[in-house]
C-alpha atoms as a PDB file:
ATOM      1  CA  UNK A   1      94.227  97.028 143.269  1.00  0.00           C
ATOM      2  CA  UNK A   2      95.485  94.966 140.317  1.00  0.00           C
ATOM      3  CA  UNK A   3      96.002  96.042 137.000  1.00  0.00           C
ATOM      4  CA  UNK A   4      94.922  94.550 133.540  1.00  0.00           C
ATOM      5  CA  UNK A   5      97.514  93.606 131.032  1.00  0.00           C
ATOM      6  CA  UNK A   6      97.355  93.496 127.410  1.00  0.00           C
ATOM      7  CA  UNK A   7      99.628  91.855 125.102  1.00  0.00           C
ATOM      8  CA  UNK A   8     100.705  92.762 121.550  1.00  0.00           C
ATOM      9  CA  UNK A   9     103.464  91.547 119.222  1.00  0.00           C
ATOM     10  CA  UNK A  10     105.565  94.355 118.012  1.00  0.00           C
ATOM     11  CA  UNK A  11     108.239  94.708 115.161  1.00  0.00           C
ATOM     12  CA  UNK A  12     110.105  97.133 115.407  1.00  0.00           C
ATOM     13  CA  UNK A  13     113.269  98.421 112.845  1.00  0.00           C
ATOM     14  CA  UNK A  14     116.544  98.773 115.102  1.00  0.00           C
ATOM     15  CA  UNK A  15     119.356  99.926 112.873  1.00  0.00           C
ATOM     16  CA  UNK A  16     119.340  97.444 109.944  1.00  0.00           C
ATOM     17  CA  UNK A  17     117.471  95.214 111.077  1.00  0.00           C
ATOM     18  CA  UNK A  18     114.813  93.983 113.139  1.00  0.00           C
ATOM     19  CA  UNK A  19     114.199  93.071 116.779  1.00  0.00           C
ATOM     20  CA  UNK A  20     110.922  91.573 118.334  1.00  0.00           C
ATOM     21  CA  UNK A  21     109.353  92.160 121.417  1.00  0.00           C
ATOM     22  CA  UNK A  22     106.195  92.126 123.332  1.00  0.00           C
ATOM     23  CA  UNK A  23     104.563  95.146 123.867  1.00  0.00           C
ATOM     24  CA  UNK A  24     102.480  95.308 127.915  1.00  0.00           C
ATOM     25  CA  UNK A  25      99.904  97.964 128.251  1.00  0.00           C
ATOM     26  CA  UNK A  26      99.020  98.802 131.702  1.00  0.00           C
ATOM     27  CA  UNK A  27      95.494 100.059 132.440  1.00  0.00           C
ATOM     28  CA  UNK A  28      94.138 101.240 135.858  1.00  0.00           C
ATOM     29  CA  UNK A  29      91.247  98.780 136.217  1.00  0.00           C
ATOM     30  CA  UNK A  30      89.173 101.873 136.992  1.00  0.00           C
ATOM     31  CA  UNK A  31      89.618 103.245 133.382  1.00  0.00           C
ATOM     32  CA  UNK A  32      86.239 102.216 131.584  1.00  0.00           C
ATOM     33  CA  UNK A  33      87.483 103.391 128.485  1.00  0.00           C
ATOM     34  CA  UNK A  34      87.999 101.073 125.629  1.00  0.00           C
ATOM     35  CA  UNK A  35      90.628  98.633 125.325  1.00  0.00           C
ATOM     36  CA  UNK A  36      93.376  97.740 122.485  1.00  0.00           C
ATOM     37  CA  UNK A  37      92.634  93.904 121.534  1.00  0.00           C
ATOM     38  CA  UNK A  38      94.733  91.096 122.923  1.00  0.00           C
ATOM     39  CA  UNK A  39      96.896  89.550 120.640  1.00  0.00           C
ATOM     40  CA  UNK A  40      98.062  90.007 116.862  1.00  0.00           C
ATOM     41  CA  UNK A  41      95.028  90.942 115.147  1.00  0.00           C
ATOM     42  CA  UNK A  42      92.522  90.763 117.382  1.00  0.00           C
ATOM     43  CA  UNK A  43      90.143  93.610 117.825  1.00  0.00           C
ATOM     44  CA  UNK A  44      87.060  93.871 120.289  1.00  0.00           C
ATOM     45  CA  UNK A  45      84.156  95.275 118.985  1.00  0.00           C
ATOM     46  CA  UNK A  46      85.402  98.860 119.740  1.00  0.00           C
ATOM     47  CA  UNK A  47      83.144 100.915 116.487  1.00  0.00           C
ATOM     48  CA  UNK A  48      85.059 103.967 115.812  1.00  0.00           C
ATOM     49  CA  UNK A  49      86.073 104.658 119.257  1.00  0.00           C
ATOM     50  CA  UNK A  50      90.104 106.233 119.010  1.00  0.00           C
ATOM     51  CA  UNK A  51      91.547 104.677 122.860  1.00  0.00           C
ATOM     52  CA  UNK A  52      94.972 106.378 123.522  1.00  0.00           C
ATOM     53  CA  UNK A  53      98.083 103.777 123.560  1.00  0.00           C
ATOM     54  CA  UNK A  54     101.118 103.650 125.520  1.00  0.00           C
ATOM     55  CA  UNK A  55     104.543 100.970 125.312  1.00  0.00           C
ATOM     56  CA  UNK A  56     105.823  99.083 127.697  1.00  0.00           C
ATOM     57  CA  UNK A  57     107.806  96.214 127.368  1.00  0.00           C
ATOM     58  CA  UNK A  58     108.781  93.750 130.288  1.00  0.00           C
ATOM     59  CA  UNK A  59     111.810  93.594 131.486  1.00  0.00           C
ATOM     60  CA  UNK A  60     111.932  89.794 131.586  1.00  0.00           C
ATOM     61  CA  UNK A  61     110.655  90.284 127.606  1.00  0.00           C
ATOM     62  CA  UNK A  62     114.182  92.298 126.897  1.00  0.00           C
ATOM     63  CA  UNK A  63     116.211  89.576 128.721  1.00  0.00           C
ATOM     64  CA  UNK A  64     114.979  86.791 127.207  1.00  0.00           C
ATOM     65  CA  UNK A  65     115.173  88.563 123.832  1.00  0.00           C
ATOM     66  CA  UNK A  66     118.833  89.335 124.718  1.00  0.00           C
ATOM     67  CA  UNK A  67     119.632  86.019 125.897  1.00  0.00           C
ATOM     68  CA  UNK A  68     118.067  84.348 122.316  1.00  0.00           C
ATOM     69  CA  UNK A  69     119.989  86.724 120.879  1.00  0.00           C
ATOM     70  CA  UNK A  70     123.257  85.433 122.263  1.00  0.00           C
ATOM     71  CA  UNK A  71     122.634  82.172 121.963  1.00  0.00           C
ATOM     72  CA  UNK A  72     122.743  82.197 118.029  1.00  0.00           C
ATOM     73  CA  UNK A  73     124.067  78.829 116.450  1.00  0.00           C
ATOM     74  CA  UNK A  74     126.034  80.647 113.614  1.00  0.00           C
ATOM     75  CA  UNK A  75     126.901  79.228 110.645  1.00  0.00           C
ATOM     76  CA  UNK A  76     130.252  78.190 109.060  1.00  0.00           C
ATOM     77  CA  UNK A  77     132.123  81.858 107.458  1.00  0.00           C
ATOM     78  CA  UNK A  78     131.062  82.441 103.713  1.00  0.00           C
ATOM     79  CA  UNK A  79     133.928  81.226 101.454  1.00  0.00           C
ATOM     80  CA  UNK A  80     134.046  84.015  98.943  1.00  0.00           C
ATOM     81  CA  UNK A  81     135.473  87.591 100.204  1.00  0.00           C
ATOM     82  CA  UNK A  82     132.332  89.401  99.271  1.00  0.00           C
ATOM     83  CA  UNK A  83     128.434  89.860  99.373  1.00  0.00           C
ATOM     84  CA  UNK A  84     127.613  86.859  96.562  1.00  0.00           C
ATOM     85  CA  UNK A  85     126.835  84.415  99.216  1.00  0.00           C
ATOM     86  CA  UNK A  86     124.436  86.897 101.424  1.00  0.00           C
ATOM     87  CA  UNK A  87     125.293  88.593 104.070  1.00  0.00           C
ATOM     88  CA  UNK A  88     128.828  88.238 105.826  1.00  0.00           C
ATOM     89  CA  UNK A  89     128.772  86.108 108.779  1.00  0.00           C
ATOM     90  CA  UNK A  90     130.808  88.776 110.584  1.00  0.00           C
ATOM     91  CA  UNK A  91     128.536  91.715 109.172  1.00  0.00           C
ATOM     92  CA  UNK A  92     126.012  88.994 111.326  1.00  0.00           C
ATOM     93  CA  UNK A  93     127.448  88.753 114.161  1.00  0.00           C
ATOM     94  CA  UNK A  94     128.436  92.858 114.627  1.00  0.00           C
ATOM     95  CA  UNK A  95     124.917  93.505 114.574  1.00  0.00           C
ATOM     96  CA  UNK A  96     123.760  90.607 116.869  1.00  0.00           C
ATOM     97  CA  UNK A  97     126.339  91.431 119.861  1.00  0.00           C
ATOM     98  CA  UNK A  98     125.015  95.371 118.762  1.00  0.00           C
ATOM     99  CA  UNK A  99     121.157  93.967 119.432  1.00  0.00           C
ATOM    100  CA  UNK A 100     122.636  92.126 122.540  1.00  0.00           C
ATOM    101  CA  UNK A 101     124.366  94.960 124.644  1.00  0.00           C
ATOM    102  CA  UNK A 102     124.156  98.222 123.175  1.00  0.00           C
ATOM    103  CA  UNK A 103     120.842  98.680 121.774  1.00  0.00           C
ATOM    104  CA  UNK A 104     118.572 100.975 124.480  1.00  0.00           C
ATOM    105  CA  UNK A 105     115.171  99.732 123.976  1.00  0.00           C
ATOM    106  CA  UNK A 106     113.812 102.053 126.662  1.00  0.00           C
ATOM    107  CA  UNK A 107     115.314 104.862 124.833  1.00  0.00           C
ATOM    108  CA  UNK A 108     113.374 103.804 122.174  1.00  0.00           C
ATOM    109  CA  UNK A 109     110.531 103.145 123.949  1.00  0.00           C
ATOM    110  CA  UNK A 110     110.632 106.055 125.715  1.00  0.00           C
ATOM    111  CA  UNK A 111     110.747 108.439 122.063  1.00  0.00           C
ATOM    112  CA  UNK A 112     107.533 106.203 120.958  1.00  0.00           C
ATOM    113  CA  UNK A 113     105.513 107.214 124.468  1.00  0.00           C
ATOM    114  CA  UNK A 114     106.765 110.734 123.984  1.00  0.00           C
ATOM    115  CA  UNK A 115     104.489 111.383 121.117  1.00  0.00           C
ATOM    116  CA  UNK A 116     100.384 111.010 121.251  1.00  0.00           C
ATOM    117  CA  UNK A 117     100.180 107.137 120.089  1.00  0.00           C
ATOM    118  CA  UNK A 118      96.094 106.185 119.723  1.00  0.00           C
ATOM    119  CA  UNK A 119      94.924 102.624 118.468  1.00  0.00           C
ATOM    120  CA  UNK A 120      91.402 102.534 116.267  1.00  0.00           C
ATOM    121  CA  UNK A 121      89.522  99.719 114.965  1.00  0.00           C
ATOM    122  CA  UNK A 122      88.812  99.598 110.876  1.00  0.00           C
ATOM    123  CA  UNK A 123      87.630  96.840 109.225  1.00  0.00           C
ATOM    124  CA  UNK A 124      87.975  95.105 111.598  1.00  0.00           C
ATOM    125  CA  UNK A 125      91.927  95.382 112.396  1.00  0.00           C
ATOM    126  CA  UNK A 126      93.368  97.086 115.237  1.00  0.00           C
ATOM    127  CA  UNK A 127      95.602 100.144 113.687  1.00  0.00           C
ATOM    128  CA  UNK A 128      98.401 101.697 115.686  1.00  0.00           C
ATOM    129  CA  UNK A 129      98.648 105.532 115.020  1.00  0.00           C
ATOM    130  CA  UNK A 130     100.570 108.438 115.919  1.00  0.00           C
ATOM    131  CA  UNK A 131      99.085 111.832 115.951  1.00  0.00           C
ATOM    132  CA  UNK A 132     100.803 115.046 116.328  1.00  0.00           C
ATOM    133  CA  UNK A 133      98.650 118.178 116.055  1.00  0.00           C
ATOM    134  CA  UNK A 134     100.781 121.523 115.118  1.00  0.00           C
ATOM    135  CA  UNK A 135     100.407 124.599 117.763  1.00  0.00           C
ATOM    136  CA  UNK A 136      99.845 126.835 114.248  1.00  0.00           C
ATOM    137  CA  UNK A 137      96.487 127.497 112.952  1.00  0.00           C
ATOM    138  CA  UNK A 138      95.268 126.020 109.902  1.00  0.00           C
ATOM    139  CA  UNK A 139      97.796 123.008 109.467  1.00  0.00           C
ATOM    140  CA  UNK A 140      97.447 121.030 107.033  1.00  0.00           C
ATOM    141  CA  UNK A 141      96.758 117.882 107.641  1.00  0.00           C
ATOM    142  CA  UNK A 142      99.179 114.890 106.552  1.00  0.00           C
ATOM    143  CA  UNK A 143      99.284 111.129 106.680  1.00  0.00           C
ATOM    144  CA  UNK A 144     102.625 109.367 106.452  1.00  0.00           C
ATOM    145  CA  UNK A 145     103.026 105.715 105.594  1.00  0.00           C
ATOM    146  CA  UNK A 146     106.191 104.203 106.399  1.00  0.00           C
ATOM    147  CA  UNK A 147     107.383 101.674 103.744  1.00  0.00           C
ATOM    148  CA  UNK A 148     108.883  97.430 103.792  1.00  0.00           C
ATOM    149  CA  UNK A 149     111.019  96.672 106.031  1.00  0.00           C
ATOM    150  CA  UNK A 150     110.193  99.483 108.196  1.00  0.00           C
ATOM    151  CA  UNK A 151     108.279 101.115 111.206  1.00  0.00           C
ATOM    152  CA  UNK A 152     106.412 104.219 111.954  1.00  0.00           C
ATOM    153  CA  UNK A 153     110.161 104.557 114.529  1.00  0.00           C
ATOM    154  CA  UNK A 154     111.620 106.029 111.031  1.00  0.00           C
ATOM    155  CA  UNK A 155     109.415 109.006 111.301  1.00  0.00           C
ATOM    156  CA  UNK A 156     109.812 110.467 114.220  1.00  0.00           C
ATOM    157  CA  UNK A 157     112.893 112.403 113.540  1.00  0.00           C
ATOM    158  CA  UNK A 158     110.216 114.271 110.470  1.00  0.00           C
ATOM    159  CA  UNK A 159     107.708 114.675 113.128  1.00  0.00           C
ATOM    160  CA  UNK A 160     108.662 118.076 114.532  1.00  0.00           C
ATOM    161  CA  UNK A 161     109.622 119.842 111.341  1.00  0.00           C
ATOM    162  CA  UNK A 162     106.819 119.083 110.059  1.00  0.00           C
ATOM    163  CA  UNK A 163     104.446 120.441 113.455  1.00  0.00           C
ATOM    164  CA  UNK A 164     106.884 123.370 114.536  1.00  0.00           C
ATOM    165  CA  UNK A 165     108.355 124.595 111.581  1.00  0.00           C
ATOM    166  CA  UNK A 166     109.173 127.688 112.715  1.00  0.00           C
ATOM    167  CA  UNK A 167     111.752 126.298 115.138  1.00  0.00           C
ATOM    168  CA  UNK A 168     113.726 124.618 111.934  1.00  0.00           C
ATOM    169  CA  UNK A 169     114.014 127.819 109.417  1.00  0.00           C
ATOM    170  CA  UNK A 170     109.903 127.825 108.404  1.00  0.00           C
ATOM    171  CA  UNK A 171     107.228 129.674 108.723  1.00  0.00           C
ATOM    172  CA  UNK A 172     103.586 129.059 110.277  1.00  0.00           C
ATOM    173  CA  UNK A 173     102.345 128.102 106.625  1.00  0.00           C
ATOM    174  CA  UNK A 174     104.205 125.169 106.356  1.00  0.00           C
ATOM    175  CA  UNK A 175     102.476 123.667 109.563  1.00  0.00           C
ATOM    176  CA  UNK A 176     101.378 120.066 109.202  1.00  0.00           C
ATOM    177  CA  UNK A 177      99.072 118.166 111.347  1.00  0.00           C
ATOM    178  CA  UNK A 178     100.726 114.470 111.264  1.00  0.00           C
ATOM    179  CA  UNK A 179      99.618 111.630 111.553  1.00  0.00           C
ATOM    180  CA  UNK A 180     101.720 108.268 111.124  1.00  0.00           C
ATOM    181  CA  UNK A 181      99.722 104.379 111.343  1.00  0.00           C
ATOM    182  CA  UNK A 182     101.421 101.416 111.737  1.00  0.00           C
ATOM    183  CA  UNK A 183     100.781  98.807 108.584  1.00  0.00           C
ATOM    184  CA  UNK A 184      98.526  96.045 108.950  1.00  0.00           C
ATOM    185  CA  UNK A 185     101.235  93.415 110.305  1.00  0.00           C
ATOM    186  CA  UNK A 186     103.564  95.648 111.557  1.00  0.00           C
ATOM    187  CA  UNK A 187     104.623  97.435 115.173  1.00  0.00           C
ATOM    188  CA  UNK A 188     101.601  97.674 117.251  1.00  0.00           C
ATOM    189  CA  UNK A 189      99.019  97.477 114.474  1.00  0.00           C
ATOM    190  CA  UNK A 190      96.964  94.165 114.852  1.00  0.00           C
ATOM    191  CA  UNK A 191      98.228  91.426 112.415  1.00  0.00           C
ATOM    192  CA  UNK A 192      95.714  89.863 109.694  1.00  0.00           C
ATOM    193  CA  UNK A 193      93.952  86.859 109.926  1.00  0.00           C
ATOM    194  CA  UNK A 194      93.168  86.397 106.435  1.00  0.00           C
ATOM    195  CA  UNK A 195      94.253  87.626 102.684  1.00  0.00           C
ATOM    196  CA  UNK A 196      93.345  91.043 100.813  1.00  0.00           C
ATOM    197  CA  UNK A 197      95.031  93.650 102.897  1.00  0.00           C
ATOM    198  CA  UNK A 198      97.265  95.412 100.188  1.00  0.00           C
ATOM    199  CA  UNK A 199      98.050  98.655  99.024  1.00  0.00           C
ATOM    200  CA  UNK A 200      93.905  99.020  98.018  1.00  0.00           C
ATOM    201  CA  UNK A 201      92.712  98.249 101.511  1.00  0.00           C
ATOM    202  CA  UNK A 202      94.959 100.182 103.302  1.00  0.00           C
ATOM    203  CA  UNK A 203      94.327 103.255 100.859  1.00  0.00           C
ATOM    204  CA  UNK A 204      90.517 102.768 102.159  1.00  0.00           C
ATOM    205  CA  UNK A 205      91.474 102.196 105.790  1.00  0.00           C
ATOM    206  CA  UNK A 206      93.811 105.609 105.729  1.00  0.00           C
ATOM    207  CA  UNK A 207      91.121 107.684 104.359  1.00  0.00           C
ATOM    208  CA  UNK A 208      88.566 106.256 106.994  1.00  0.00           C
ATOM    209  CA  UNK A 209      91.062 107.084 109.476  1.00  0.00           C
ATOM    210  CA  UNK A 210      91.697 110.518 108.654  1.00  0.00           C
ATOM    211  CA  UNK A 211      87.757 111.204 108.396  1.00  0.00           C
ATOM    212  CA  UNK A 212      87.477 109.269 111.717  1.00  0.00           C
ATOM    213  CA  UNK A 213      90.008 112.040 113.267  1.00  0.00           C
ATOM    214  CA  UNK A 214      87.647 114.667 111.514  1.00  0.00           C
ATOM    215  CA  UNK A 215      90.135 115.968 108.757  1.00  0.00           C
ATOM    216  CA  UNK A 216      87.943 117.403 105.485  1.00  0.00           C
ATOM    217  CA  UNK A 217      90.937 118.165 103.802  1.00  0.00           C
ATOM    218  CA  UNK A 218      94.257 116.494 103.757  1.00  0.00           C
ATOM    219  CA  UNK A 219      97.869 115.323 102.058  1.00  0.00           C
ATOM    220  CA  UNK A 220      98.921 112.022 101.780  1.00  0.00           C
ATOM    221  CA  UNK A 221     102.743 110.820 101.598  1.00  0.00           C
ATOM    222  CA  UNK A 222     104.192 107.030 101.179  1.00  0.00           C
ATOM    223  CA  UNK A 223     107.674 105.822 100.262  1.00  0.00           C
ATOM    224  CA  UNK A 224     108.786 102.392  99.327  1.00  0.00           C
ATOM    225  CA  UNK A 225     106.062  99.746  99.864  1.00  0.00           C
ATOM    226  CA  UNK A 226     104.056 103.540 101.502  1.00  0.00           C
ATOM    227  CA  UNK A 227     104.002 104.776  97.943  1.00  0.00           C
ATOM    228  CA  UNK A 228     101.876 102.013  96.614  1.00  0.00           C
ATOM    229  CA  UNK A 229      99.667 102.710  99.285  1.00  0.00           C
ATOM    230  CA  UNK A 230      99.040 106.244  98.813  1.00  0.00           C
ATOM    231  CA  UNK A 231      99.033 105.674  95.225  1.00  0.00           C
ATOM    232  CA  UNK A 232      96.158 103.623  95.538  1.00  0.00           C
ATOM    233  CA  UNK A 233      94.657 106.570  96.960  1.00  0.00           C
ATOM    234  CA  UNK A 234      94.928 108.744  94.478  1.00  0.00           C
ATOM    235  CA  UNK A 235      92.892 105.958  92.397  1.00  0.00           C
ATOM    236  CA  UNK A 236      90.803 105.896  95.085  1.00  0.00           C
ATOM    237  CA  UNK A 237      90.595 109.659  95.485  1.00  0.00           C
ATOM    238  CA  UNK A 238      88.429 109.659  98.553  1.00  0.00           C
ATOM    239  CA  UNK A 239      86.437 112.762  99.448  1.00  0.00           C
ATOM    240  CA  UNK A 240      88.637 115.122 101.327  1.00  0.00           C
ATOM    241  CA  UNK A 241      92.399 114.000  99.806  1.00  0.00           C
ATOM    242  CA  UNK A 242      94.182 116.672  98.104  1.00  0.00           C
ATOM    243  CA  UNK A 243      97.559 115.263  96.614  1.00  0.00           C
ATOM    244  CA  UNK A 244      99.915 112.649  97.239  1.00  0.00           C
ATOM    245  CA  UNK A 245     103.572 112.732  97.528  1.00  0.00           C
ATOM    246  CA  UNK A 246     105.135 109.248  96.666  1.00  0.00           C
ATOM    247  CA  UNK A 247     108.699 108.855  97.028  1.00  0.00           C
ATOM    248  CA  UNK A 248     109.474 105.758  95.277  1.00  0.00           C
ATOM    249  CA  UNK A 249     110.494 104.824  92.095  1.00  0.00           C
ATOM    250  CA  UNK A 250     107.847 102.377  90.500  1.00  0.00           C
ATOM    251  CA  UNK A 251     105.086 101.567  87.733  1.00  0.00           C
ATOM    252  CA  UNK A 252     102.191 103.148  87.781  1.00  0.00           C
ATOM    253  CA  UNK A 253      99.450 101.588  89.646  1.00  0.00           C
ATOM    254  CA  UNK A 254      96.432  99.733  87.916  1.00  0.00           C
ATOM    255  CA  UNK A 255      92.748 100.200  88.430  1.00  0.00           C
ATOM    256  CA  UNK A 256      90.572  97.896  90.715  1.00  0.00           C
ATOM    257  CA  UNK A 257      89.220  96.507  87.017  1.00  0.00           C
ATOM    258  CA  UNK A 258      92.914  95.960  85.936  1.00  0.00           C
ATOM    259  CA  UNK A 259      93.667  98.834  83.794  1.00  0.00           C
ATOM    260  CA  UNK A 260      96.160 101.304  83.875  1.00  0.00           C
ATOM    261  CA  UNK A 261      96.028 104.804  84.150  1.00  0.00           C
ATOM    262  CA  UNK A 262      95.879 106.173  80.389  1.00  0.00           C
ATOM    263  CA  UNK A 263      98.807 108.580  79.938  1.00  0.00           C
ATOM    264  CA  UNK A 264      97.810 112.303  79.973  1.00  0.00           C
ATOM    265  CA  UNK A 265      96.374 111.335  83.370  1.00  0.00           C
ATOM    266  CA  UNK A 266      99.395 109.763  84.158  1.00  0.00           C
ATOM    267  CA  UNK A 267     101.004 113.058  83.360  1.00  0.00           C
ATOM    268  CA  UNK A 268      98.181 115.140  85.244  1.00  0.00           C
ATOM    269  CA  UNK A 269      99.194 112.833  88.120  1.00  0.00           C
ATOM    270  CA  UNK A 270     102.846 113.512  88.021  1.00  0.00           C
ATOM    271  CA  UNK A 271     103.218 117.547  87.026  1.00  0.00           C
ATOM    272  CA  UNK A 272     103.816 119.914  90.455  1.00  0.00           C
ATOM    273  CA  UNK A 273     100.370 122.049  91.397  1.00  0.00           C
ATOM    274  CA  UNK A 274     100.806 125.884  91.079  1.00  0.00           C
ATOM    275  CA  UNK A 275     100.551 128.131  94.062  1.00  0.00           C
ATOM    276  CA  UNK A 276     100.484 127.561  97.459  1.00  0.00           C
ATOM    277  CA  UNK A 277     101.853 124.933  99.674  1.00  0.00           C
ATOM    278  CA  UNK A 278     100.359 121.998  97.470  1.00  0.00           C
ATOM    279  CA  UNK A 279     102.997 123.131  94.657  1.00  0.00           C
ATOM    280  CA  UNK A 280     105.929 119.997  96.706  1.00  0.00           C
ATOM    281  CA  UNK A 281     102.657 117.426  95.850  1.00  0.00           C
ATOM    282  CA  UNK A 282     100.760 115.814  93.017  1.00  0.00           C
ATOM    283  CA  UNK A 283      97.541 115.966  92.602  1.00  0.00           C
ATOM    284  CA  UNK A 284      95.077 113.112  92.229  1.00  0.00           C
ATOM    285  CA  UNK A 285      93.727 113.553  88.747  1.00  0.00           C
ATOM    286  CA  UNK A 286      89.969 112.397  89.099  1.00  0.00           C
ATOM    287  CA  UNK A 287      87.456 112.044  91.372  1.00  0.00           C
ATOM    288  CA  UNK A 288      86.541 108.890  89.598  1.00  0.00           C
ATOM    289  CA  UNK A 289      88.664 105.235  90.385  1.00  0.00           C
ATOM    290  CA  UNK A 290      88.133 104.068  86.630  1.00  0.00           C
ATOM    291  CA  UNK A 291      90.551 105.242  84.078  1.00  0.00           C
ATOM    292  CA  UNK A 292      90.295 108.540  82.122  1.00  0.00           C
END
């Protein structure tokens, strides 16, 4: 019996920086079930179907990445004793011979396959999810969205706190359903093939996500380049979203038309909510995506 093999660029944060492998998903050929897409950004004609996901990179993949890694032409040492020039070449090189042989992908690999991982199709993109339901009753659901450079890999030490926090000081009330997706262009989500997925289309892809997973009601949280995307949200304010918790400083976001947000609903957008769990989050202040 042979066994069909899917390919899929992944980019993954390890430590500081970044490291690049291919990601090979092994599927019993007897599995009719839908398949992830081949290749960055790809996606079969899957509808709405939610197909489960698993990592595993070749072995020849790691070694070669290894061996690239060691074969780095550096570049002649800086000439100034600090950071003006970029960089230090021997900041570099730590890290490299750290990428080279000390870094455990499998380890890695194996926290990632630890955790339900699902891949769905919206607009037309392939996006790479986790999905951790808590064990209390009446979680509350919550999407996270990691932020530039990043991957979904800094989450997972939030993950369990957030599903089982009575195990870290909590109580059942502060159960969270999670759920984590990979950007557009980033770890296992399909890559792009054209323009227009910012912060505004990934707002809209989120929210079909979390109505595709059947959430009514839910929380949204973003930092760095994540808090432009669930601020968009809140413009958006799709049926279902209760707050947002950004955790990044920045402007406030304009309006599809161009406008910004007029101040007292800047304000309305900002203040804590009374009562209740939703008093850590901020509200979005309108129903409506134009100003006012």
């Amino acid at each position: 019996m042979t066994t069909t093999r899917l390919v899929a660029l992944a980019v993954l944060v390890v430590g500081t920086g970044f490291a690049v492998a291919q990601a090979r998903i092994d599927l019993d050929p007897g599995d009719t079930s839908p398949k992830p897409a081949t290749g960055a950004g790809a996606a079969t004609n899957h509808g709405s179907s939610i197909r489960p996901f698993r990592v595993d990179v070749p072995q020849a993949d790691l070694e070669e990445l290894r061996r690239r890694i060691l074969a780095t032409r550096w570049p002649e040492k800086e000439t100034v004793a600090d950071s003006s020039q970029g960089v230090p070449l021997e900041t570099m090189r730590q890290l490299a011979r750290y990428w080279a042989t000390e870094y455990d992908w499998r380890k890695a690999e194996a926290r990632l396959n630890a955790i339900p991982q699902f891949v769905t199709t919206i607009d037309g993109l392939d996006i790479h999810f986790l999905h951790v339901r808590s064990k209390h009753p009446n979680a509350l659901p919550l999407i996270v969205t990691h932020g530039w450079p990043g991957s979904i890999i800094e989450q997972l030490k939030i993950i369990d706190p957030l599903v089982n926090p009575t195990a870290h000081g909590g109580t059942a009330s502060d159960a969270f359903d999670v759920v984590i997706p990979s950007m557009p262009g980033y770890g296992f989500s399909g890559k792009p093939t054209n323009v227009g997925w910012g912060p505004e289309r990934m707002g809209r892809a989120w929210a079909t996500l979390m109505a595709r997973l059947g959430y009514t009601r839910y929380v949204a949280q973003g930092g760095d380049w994540g808090a432009f995307v669930v601020d968009q949200m809140a413009l958006q304010a799709p049926a279902g979203l209760l707050a947002i918790h950004p955790t990044c400083r920045r402007r406030f976001p304009r309006t599809s038309t161009g406008r910004s947000w007029p101040a007292p609903r800047r304000r309305r957008a900002c203040r804590p909510t009374n009562g209740g769990r939703t008093r850590r989050w901020s509200e979005p202040s309108s129903r409506s995506t134009t100003p006012g």
